[in-house]
Protein backbone atom coordinates (compact mmCIF):
# COMPACT_ATOMS: atom_id res chain seq x y z
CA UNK A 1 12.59 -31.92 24.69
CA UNK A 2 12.06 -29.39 22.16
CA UNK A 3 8.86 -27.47 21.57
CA UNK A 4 8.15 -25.10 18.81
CA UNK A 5 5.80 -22.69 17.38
CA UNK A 6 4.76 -25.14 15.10
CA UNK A 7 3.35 -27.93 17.49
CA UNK A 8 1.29 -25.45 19.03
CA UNK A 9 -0.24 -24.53 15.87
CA UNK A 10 -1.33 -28.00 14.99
CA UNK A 11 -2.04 -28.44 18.84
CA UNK A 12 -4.92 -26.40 18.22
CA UNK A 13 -6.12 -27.59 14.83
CA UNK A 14 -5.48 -31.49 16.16
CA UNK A 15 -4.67 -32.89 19.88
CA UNK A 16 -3.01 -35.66 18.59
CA UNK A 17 -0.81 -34.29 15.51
CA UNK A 18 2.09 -32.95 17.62
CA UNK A 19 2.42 -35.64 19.71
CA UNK A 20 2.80 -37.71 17.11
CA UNK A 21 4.98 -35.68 15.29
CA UNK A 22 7.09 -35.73 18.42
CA UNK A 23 7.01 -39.39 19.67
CA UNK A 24 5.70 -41.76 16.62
CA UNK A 25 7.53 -43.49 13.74
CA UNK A 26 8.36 -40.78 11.47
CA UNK A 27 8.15 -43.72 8.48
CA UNK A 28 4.61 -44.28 8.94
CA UNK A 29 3.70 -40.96 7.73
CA UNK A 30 1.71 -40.27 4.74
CA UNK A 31 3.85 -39.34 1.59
CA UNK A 32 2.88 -35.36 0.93
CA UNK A 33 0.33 -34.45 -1.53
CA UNK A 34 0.31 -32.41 -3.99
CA UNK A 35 -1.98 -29.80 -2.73
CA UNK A 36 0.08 -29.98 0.89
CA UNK A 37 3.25 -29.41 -1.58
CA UNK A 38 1.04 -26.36 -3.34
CA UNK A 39 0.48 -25.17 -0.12
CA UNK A 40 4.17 -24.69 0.45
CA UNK A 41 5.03 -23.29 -2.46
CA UNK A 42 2.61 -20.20 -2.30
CA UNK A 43 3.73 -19.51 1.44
CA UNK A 44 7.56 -19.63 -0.09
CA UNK A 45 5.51 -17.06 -2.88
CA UNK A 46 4.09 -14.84 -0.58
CA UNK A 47 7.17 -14.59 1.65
CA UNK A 48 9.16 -13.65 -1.29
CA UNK A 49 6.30 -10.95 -1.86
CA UNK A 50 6.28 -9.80 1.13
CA UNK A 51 10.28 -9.54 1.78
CA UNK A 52 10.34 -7.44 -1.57
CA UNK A 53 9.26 -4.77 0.45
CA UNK A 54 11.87 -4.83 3.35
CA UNK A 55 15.51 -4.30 3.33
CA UNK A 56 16.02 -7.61 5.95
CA UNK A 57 18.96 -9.53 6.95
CA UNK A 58 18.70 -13.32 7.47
CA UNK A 59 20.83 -15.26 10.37
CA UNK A 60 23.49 -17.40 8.76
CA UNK A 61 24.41 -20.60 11.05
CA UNK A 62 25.28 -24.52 9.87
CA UNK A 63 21.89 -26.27 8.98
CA UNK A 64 20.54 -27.71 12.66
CA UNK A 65 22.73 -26.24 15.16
CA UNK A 66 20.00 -24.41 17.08
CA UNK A 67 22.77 -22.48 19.50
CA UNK A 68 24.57 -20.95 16.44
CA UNK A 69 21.51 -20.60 15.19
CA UNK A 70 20.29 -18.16 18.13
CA UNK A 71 23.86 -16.73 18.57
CA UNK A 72 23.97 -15.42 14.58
CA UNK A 73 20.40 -13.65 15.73
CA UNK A 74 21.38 -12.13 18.87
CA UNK A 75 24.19 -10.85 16.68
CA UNK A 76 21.83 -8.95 14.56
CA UNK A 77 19.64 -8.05 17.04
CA UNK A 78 22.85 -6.50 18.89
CA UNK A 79 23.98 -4.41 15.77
CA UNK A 80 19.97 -2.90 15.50
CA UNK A 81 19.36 -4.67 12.28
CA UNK A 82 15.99 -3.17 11.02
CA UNK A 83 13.94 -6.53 9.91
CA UNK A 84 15.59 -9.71 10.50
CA UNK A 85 13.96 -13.02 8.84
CA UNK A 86 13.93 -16.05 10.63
CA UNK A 87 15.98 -15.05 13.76
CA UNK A 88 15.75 -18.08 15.81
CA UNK A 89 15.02 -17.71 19.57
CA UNK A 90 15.68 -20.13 22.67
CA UNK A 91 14.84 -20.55 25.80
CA UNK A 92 13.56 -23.02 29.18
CA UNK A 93 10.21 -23.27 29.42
CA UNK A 94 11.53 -22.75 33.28
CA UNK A 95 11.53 -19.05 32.51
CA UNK A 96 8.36 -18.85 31.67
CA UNK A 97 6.86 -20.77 33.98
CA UNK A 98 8.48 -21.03 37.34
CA UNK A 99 6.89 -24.29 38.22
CA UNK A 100 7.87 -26.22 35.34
CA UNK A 101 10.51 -28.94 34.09
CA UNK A 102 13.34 -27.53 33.09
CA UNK A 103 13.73 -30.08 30.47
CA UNK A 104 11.61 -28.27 27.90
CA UNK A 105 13.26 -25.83 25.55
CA UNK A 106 11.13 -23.24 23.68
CA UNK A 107 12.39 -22.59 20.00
CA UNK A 108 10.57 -19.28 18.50
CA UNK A 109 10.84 -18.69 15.12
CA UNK A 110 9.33 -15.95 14.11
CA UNK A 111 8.89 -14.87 10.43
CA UNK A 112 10.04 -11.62 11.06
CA UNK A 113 12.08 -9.55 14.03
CA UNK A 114 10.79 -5.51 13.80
CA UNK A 115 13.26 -3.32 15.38
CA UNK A 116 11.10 -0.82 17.35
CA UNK A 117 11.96 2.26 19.36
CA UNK A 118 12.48 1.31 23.07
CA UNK A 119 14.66 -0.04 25.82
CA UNK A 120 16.23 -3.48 25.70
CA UNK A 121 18.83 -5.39 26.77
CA UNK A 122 20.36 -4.49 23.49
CA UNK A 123 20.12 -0.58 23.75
CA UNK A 124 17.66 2.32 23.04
CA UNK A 125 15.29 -0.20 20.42
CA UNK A 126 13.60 -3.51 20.91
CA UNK A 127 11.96 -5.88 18.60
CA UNK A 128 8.68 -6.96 18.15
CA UNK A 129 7.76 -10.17 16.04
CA UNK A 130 5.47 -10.69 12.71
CA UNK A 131 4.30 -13.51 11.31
CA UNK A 132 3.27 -13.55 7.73
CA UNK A 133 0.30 -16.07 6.87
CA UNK A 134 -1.67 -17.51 4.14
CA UNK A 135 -5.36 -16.66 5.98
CA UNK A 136 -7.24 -13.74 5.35
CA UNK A 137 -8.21 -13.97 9.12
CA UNK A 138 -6.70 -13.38 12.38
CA UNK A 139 -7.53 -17.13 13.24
CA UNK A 140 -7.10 -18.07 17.28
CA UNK A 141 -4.05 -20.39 16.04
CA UNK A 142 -2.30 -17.51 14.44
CA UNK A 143 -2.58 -14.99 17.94
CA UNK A 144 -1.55 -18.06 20.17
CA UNK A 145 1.69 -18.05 17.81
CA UNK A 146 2.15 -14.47 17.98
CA UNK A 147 1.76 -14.72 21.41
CA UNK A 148 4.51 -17.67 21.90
CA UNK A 149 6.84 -15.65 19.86
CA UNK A 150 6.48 -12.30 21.65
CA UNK A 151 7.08 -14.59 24.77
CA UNK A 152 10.32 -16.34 23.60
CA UNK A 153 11.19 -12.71 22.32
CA UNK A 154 11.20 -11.05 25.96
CA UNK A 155 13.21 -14.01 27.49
CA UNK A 156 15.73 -12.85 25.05
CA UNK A 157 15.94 -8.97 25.11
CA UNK A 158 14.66 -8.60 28.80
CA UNK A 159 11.52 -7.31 27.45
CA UNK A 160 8.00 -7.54 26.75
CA UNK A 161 6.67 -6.40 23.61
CA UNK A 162 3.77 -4.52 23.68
CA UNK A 163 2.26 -6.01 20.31
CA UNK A 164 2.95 -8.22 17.90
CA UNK A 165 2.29 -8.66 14.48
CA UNK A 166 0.27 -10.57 11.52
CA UNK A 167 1.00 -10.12 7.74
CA UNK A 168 -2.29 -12.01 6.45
CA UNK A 169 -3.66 -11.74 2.26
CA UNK A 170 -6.30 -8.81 2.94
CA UNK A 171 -6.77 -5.05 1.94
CA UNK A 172 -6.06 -4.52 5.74
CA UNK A 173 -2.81 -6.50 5.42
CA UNK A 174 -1.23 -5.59 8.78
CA UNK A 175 -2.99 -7.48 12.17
CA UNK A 176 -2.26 -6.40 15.58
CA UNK A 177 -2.62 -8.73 18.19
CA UNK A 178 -4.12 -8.07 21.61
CA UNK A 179 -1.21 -9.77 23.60
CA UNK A 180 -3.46 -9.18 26.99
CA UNK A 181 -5.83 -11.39 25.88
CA UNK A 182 -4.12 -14.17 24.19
CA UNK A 183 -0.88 -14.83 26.09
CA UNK A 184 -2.85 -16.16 28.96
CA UNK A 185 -4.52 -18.36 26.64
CA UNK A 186 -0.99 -19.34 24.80
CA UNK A 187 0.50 -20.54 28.41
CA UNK A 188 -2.86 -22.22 28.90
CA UNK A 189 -2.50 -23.96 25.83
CA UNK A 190 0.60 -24.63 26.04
CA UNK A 191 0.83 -26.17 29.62
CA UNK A 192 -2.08 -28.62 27.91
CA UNK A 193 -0.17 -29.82 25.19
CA UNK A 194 2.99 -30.53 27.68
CA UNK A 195 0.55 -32.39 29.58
CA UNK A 196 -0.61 -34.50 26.62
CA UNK A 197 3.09 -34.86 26.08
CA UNK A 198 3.70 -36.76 29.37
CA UNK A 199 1.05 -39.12 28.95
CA UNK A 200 1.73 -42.71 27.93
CA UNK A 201 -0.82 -42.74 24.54
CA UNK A 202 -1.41 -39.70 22.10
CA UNK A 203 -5.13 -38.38 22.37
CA UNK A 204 -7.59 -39.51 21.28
CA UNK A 205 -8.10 -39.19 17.52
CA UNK A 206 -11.12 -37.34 15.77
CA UNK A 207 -11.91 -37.55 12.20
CA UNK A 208 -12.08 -34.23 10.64
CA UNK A 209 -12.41 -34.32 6.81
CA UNK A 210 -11.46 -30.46 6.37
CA UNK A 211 -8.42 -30.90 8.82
CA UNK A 212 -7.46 -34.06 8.34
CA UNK A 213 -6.69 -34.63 5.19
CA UNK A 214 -4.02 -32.70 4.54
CA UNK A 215 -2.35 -34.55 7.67
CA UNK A 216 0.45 -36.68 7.22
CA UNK A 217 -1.01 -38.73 10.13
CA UNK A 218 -4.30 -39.14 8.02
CA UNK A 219 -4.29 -43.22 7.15
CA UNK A 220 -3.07 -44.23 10.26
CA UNK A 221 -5.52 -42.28 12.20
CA UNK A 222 -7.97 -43.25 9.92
CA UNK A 223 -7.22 -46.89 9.83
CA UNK A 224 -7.74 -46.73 13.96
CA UNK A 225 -11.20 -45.09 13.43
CA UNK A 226 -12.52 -47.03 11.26
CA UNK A 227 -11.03 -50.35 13.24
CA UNK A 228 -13.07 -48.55 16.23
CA UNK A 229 -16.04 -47.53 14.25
CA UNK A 230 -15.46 -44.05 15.74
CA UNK A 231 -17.84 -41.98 15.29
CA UNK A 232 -15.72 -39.30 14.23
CA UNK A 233 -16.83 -41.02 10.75
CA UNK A 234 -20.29 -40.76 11.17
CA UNK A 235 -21.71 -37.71 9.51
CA UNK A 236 -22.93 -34.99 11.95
CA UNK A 237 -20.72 -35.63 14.51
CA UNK A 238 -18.79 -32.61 14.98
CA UNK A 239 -16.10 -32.29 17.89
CA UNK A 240 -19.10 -30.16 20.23
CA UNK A 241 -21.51 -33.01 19.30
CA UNK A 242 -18.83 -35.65 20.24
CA UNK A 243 -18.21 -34.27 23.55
CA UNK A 244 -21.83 -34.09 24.47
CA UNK A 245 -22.16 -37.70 23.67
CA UNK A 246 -19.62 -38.91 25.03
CA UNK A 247 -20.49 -37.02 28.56
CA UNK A 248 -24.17 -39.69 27.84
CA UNK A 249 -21.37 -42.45 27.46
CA UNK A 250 -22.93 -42.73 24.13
CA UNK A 251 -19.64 -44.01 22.21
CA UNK A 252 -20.60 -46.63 19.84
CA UNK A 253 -22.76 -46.72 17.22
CA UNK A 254 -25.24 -49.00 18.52
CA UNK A 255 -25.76 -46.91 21.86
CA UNK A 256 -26.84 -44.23 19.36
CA UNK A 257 -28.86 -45.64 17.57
CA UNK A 258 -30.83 -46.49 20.16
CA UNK A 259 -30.71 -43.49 21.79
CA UNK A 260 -33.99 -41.36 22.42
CA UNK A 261 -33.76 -37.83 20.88
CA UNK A 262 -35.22 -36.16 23.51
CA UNK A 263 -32.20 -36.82 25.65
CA UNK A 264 -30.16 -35.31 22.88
CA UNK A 265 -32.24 -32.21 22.03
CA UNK A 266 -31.42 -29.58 24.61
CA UNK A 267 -27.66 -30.46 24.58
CA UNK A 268 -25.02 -27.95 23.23
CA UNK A 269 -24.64 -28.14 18.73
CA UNK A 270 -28.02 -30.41 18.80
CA UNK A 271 -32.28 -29.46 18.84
CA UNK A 272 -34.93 -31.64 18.11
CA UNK A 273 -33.97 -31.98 14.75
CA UNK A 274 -30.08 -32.71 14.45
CA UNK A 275 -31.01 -35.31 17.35
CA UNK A 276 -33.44 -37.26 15.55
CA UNK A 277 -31.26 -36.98 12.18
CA UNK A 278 -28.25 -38.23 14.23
CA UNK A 279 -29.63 -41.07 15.21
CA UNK A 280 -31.11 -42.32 12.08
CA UNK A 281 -27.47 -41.71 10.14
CA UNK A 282 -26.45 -44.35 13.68
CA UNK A 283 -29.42 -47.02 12.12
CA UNK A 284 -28.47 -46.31 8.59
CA UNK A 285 -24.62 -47.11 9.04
CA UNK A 286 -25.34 -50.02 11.12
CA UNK A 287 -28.57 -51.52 8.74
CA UNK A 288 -26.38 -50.57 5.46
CA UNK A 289 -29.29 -49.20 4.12
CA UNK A 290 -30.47 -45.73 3.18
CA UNK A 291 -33.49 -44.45 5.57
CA UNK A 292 -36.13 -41.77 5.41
CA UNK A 293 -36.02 -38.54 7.60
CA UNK A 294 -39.36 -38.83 9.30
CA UNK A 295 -39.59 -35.00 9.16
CA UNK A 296 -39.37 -34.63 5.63
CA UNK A 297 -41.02 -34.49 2.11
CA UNK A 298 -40.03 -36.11 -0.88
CA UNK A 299 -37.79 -34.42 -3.12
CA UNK A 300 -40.48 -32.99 -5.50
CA UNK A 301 -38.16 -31.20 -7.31
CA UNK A 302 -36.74 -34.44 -8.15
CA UNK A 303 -39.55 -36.26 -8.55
CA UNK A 304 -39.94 -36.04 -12.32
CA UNK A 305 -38.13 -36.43 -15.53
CA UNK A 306 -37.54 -33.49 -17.72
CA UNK A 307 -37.46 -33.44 -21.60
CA UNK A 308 -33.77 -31.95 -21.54
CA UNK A 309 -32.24 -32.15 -17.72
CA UNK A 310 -28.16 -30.10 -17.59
CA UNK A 311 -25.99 -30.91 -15.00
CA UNK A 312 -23.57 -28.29 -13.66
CA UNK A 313 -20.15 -28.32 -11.86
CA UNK A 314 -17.14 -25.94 -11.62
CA UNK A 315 -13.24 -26.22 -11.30
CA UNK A 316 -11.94 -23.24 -9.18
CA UNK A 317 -8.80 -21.57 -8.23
CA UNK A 318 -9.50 -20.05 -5.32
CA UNK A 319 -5.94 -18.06 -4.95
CA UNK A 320 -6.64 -16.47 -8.08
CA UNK A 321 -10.37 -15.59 -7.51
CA UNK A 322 -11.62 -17.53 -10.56
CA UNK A 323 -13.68 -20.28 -12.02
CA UNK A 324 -11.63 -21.61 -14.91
CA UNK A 325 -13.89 -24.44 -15.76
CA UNK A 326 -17.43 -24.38 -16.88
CA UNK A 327 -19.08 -28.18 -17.99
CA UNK A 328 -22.54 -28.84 -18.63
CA UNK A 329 -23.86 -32.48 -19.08
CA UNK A 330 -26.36 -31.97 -21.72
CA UNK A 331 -29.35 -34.58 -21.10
CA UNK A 332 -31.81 -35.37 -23.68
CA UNK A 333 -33.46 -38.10 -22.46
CA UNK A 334 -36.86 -37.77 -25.49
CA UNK A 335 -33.92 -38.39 -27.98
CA UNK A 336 -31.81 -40.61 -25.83
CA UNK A 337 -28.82 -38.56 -26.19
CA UNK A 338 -26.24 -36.44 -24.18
CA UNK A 339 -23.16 -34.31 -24.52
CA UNK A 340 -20.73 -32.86 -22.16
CA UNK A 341 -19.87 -29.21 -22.77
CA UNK A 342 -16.47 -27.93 -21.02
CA UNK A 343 -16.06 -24.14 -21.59
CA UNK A 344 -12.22 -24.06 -20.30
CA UNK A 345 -10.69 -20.44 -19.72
CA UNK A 346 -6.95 -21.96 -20.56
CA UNK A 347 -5.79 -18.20 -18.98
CA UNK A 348 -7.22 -16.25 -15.72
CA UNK A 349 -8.41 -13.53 -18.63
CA UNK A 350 -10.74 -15.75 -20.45
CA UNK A 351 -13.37 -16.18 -17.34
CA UNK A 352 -15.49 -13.40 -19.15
CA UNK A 353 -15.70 -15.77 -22.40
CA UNK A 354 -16.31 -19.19 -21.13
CA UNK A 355 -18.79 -17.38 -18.54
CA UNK A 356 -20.44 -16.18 -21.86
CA UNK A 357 -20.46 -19.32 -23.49
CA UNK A 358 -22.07 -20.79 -20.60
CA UNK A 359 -25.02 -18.20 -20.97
CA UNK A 360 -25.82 -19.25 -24.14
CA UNK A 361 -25.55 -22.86 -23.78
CA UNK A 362 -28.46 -22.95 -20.70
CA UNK A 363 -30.54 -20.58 -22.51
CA UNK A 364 -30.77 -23.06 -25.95
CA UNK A 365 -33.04 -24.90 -22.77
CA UNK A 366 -34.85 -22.11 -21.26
CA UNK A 367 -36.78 -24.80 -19.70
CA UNK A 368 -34.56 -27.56 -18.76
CA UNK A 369 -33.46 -27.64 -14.47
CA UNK A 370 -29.70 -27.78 -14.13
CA UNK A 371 -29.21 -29.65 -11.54
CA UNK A 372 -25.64 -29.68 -9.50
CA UNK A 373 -24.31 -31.09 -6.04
CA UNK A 374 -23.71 -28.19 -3.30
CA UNK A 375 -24.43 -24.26 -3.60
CA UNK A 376 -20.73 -23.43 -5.21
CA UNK A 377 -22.62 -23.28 -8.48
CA UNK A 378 -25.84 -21.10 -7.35
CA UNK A 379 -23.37 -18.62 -5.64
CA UNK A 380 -20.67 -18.67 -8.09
CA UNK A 381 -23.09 -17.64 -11.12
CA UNK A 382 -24.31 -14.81 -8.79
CA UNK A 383 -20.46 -13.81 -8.80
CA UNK A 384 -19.77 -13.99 -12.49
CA UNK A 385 -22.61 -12.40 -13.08
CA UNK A 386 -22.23 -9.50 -10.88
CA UNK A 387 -18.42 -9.28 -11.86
CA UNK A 388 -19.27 -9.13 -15.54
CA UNK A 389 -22.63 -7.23 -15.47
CA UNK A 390 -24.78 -9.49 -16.73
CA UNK A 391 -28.48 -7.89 -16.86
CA UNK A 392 -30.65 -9.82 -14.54
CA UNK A 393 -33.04 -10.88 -17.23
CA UNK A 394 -30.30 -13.21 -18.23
CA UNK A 395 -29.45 -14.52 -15.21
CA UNK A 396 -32.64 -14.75 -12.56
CA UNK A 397 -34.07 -16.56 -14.91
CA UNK A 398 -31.40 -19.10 -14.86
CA UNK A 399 -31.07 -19.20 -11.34
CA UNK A 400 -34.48 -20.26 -11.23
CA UNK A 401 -33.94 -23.42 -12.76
CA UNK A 402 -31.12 -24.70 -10.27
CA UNK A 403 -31.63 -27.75 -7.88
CA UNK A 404 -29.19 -28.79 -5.52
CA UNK A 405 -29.59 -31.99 -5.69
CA UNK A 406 -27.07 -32.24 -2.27
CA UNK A 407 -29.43 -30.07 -0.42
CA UNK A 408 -32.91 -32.02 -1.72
CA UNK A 409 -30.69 -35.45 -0.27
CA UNK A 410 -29.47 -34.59 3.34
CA UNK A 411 -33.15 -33.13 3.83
CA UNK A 412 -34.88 -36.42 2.92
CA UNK A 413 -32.82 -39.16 2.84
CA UNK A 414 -29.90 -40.63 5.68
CA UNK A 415 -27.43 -43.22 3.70
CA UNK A 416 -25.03 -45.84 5.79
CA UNK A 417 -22.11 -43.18 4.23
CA UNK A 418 -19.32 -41.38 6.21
CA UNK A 419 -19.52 -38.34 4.70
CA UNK A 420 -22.21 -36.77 2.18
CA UNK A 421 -19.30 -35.47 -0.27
CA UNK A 422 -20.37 -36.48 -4.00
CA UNK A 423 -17.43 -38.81 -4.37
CA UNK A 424 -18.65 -40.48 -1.10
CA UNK A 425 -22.06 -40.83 -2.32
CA UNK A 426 -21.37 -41.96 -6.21
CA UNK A 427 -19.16 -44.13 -5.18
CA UNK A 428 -21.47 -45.92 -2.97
CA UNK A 429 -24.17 -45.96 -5.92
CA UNK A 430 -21.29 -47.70 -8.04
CA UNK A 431 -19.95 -45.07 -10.00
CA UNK A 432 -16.30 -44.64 -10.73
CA UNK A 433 -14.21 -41.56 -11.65
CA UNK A 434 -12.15 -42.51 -14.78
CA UNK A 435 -8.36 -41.26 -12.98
CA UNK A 436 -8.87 -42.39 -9.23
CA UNK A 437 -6.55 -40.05 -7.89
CA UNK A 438 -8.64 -36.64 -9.32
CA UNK A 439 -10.10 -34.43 -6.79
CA UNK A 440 -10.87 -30.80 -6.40
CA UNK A 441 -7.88 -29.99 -4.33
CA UNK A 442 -5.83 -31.65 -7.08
CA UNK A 443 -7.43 -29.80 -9.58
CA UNK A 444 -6.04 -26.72 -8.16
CA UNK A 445 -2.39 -27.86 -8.23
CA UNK A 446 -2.71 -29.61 -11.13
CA UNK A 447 -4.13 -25.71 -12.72
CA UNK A 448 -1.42 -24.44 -11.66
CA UNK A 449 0.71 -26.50 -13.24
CA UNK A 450 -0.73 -25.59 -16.80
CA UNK A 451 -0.05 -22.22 -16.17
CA UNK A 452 3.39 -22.46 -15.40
CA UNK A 453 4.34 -25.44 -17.47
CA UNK A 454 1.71 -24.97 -20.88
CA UNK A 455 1.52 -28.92 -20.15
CA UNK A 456 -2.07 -29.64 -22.14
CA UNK A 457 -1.81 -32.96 -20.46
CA UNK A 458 -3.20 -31.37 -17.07
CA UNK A 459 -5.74 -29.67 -18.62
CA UNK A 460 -6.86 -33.27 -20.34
CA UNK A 461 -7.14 -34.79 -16.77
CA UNK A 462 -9.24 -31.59 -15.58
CA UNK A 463 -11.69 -31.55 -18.04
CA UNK A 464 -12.17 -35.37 -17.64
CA UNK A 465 -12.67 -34.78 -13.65
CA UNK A 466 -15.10 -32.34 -14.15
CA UNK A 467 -17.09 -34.20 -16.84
CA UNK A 468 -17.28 -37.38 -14.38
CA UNK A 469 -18.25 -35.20 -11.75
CA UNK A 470 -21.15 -34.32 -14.20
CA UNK A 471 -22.43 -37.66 -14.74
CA UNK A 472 -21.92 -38.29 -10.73
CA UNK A 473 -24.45 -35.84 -9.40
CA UNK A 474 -26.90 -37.06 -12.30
CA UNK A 475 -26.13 -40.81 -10.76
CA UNK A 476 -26.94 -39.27 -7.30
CA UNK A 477 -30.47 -37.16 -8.75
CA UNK A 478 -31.67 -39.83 -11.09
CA UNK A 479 -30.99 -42.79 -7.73
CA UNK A 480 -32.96 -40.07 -5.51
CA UNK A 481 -35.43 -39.89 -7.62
CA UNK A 482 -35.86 -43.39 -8.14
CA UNK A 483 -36.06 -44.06 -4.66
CA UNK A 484 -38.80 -41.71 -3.29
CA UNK A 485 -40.95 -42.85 -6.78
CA UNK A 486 -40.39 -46.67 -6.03
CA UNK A 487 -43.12 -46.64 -2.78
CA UNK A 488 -42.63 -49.83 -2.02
CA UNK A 489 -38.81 -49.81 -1.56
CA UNK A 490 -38.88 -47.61 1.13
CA UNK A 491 -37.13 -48.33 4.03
CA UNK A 492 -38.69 -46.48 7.45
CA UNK A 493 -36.61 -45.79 10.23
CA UNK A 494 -37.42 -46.77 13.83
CA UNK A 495 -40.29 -44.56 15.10
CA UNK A 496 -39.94 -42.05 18.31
C-alpha cells in the first residue's frame, strides 16, 4: 500500500480524510469547488514565482510509473543537479522502521531537492528538501512533511539531512525546520495513521466548519453526523471539548442537556461559563427554540429603534490585502425608506476611493449606529484608515457608532442552530439570499475572475451578495431586538 506526503498532511488536519481517500468509493466524493479550484491555481502561481528564481531541472518519466519516476531523479541527483523539482523518492516503510510491514511503500515528493555541500552516496554533495507553501506560518502539518521528506531523502542518498526547508508567503520567506524535534513526532504520527489504516471502519468523523468544507468528503460525512446528531454540529463543541465529553460518556444531545455544569467546569477548553452555555445550546437544539443565557443582559444596544439605522458588510480578497467592496444598507425607518449603497473598487488601486466614499456616506448620519455581523468590519476600518491616514476625528467617531450585532447575540441569546454564521442564522429567521450558491469564499474566486476576465457579470453577482448580506444582519438585529422587547415571549432555560 502506498503512503504519501499528502495523507499525512490531511492526517493531521482530519483522522478520517486519508483513509477515505485510500479505501472509500472515489465516486462519492464531492465535485471541487471553486474556491478548492482557486486554491490550486495560486499554489501552481506561487510555484511558478518561486521557480523564477532557480535554474531547476524537473524528472521526466511516463505519467504514473512511480519506479521511472524515482530512477529519472536518482539520475539527477547522480549528475549534482543544483535544484531539482519534484524528484520523486521511494522507499519500505521497513527501512524506517524495523518492526514494521513491509507492505507499505513511502512515496516523498518533495517540492524541491537542494544540492548541498556534503557526503552522500552520490559523491562530495547531498540534498536537502524544501517545500514551498501557501501559509505564512510554519504550521505543525508543514514540519511533519518536511520531516517525512528529509526521511524518504536519507533512505535514498545514505544520509540524513541536517535541515530541511519551508518556502512560506512572508518577509522571512525561508523556514528552517528543527528536524530533532519533529521527526520523532512524524514517525509517531505516522505509525498512527497506519494503525487507523488497518482498522475495519475509518475514524470517527468530526464536524469542523473551517476544515471541512473544503473536503471532498464533506456531504457524506456530514450526512452521517447529522443522521447521528453528532455533536460535532452543535456549536461550541470543539475537538478538546469533544474529547472531554466523551471521557463523561456524554455523547448525545440529551445526556447534555441534562448535564450539570459543575461537572463540566474544571475540565480542559470549558469554566463555569462555556459549561453552562453548552448545555443550554444542548436544550435549545433539542426544544427548537431560542433560549436565554442566564448570565446575561439584554442587548441594550439593540434595544431601540433609531431614526436612520446603516448596516455594514465587506467583500475581501485576502491574497491581495484588500477590501474591494464597501455596501451600506441605508435605513430610514421615520420616512419608511432604504437604499443600498455599494462603493465597488472594480481594480486593487481604487480601495483609497471607495474607502473615501464610504466616509462620507456614514458621516451624512453622524448619528445613526451601523450595525454589522462579526468584527471584520470594526477591524478592517481601523486598517483602511491607518493605511490611508485618515485623521482620527474622522474615524473614532465612526467607530463609535458600530454594534456587532453577532457579538450582542452569542452573549444573550442560544438558538437550536449548528453554527452562529449569518447565513446559518438568517436562514433560520426565513430569509433567503437571492443566488443560493453565493458565499464569501466564492466571492473571492468569483473577484478574481473579474480581474482576469473584465466579465461585469461577476461583479453583478458580488454586489447582489453583499447587499443581501446587508438586509440579513438587519433580519438578525431587528429579530433580536424584537425578542428581548417582547417580555412575554421569552423562553427560560432550565435553572442550575
Amino acid at each position: 500500500m502506498l503512503i504519501n506526503a499528502e495523507h499525512l498532511l490531511q492526517y493531521q488536519r482530519c483522522k478520517r480524510r486519508p483513509i477515505l481517500d485510500i479505501n472509500a468509493d472515489k465516486n462519492q466524493r464531492d465535485a471541487p469547488n471553486d474556491l478548492l479550484t482557486k486554491l490550486q491555481q495560486d499554489k501552481i502561481a506561487y510555484h511558478r514565482g518561486i521557480l523564477a528564481e532557480f535554474n531547476y531541472e524537473q524528472p521526466q518519466y511516463p505519467f504514473g510509473n512511480r519506479e521511472a519516476a524515482q530512477a529519472a531523479t536518482l539520475e539527477l541527483m547522480q549528475r549534482g543537479v543544483e535544484y531539482i523539482y519534484h524528484g520523486v523518492l521511494l522507499s519500505n516503510y521497513q527501512d524506517w522502521v524495523e518492526t514494521a510491514s513491509d507492505e507499505y511503500t513511502i512515496l516523498s515528493r518533495p517540492d524541491l531537492l537542494i544540492k548541498q555541500p556534503g557526503e552522500s552516496c552520490f559523491g562530495d554533495w547531498m540534498y536537502v528538501p524544501a517545500n514551498m507553501e501557501l501559509g505564512k506560518r510554519p504550521k505543525q502539518e508543514y514540519q511533519v512533511v518536511a520531516a517525512f521528506h528529509t526521511q524518504a531523502l536519507a533512505t535514498v542518498q545514505g544520509v540524513t539531512p541536517d535541515k530541511a526547508w519551508l518556502i512560506l508567503r512572508t518577509k522571512d520567506i525561508s523556514y528552517s525546520v528543527d528536524l530533532a524535534k519533529w521527526t520523532p513526532q512524524m514517525l509517531q504520527i505516522l505509525a498512527e495513521f497506519i494503525q487507523a489504516l488497518e482498522l475495519s471502519e475509518p475514524p470517527e468523523m468530526f464536524i469542523s466548519r473551517q476544515k471541512c468544507n473544503l473536503c471532498h468528503w464533506h456531504s457524506q460525512c456530514y450526512a452521517i453526523a447529522q443522521a447521528q446528531k453528532h455533536l460535532s454540529l452543535l456549536p461550541g463543541v470543539t475537538p478538546v471539548r469533544y474529547a472531554q465529553l466523551q471521557e463523561l460518556s456524554l455523547t448525545t444531545l440529551e445526556s447534555l442537556a441534562n448535564a450539570s455544569p459543575t461537572i463540566l467546569e474544571d475540565l480542559p477548553g470549558f469554566d463555569s461559563v462555556v459549561a453552562t452555555k453548552l448545555i443550554i445550546q444542548a436544550q435549545a437544539v433539542i426544544e427548537k427554540r431560542p433560549l436565554i443565557l442566564p448570565t446575561s443582559l439584554p442587548p441594550t444596544e439593540l434595544a431601540f429603534t433609531a431614526p436612520v439605522e446603516l448596516y455594514f458588510d465587506i467583500e475581501a480578497q485576502p491574497d491581495l490585502d484588500l477590501d474591494y467592496l464597501l455596501g451600506v444598507l441605508v435605513v430610514d425607518r421615520q420616512n419608511n425608506t432604504q437604499q443600498f449603497y455599494s462603493f465597488l473598487a472594480e481594480t486593487p488601486a481604487d480601495e483609497e476611493l471607495i474607502w473615501q466614499q464610504f466616509l462620507d456616506l456614514v458621516w451624512q448620519y453622524p448619528d445613526a449606529p451601523i450595525y454589522h455581523f462579526c468584527v471584520y468590519e470594526f477591524d478592517t476600518v481601523k486598517r483602511l484608515a491607518k493605511l490611508y491616514r485618515t485623521p482620527k476625528s474622522l474615524v473614532n467617531p465612526v467607530l463609535y457608532r458600530f454594534v456587532d450585532v453577532y457579538e450582542q447575540l452569542i452573549q444573550s441569546v442560544a438558538l437550536p442552530v449548528e453554527s452562529y454564521a449569518l447565513k446559518v442564522i438568517a436562514r433560520w429567521l426565513g430569509f433567503e439570499w437571492r443566488d443560493k450558491e453565493a458565499s464569501g469564499a466564492k466571492c473571492i474566486y468569483w473577484y478574481d475572475q473579474w480581474l482576469e476576465t473584465g466579465d461585469r457579470s461577476f461583479l453583478d453577482i458580488i454586489q447582489r451578495y453583499n447587499e443581501d448580506d446587508c438586509h440579513a444582519t438587519r433580519s438578525v438585529k431587528d429579530w433580536l431586538a424584537n425578542f428581548f422587547q417582547n417580555a412575554h415571549q421569552l423562553a427560560i432555560p432550565k435553572s442550575f
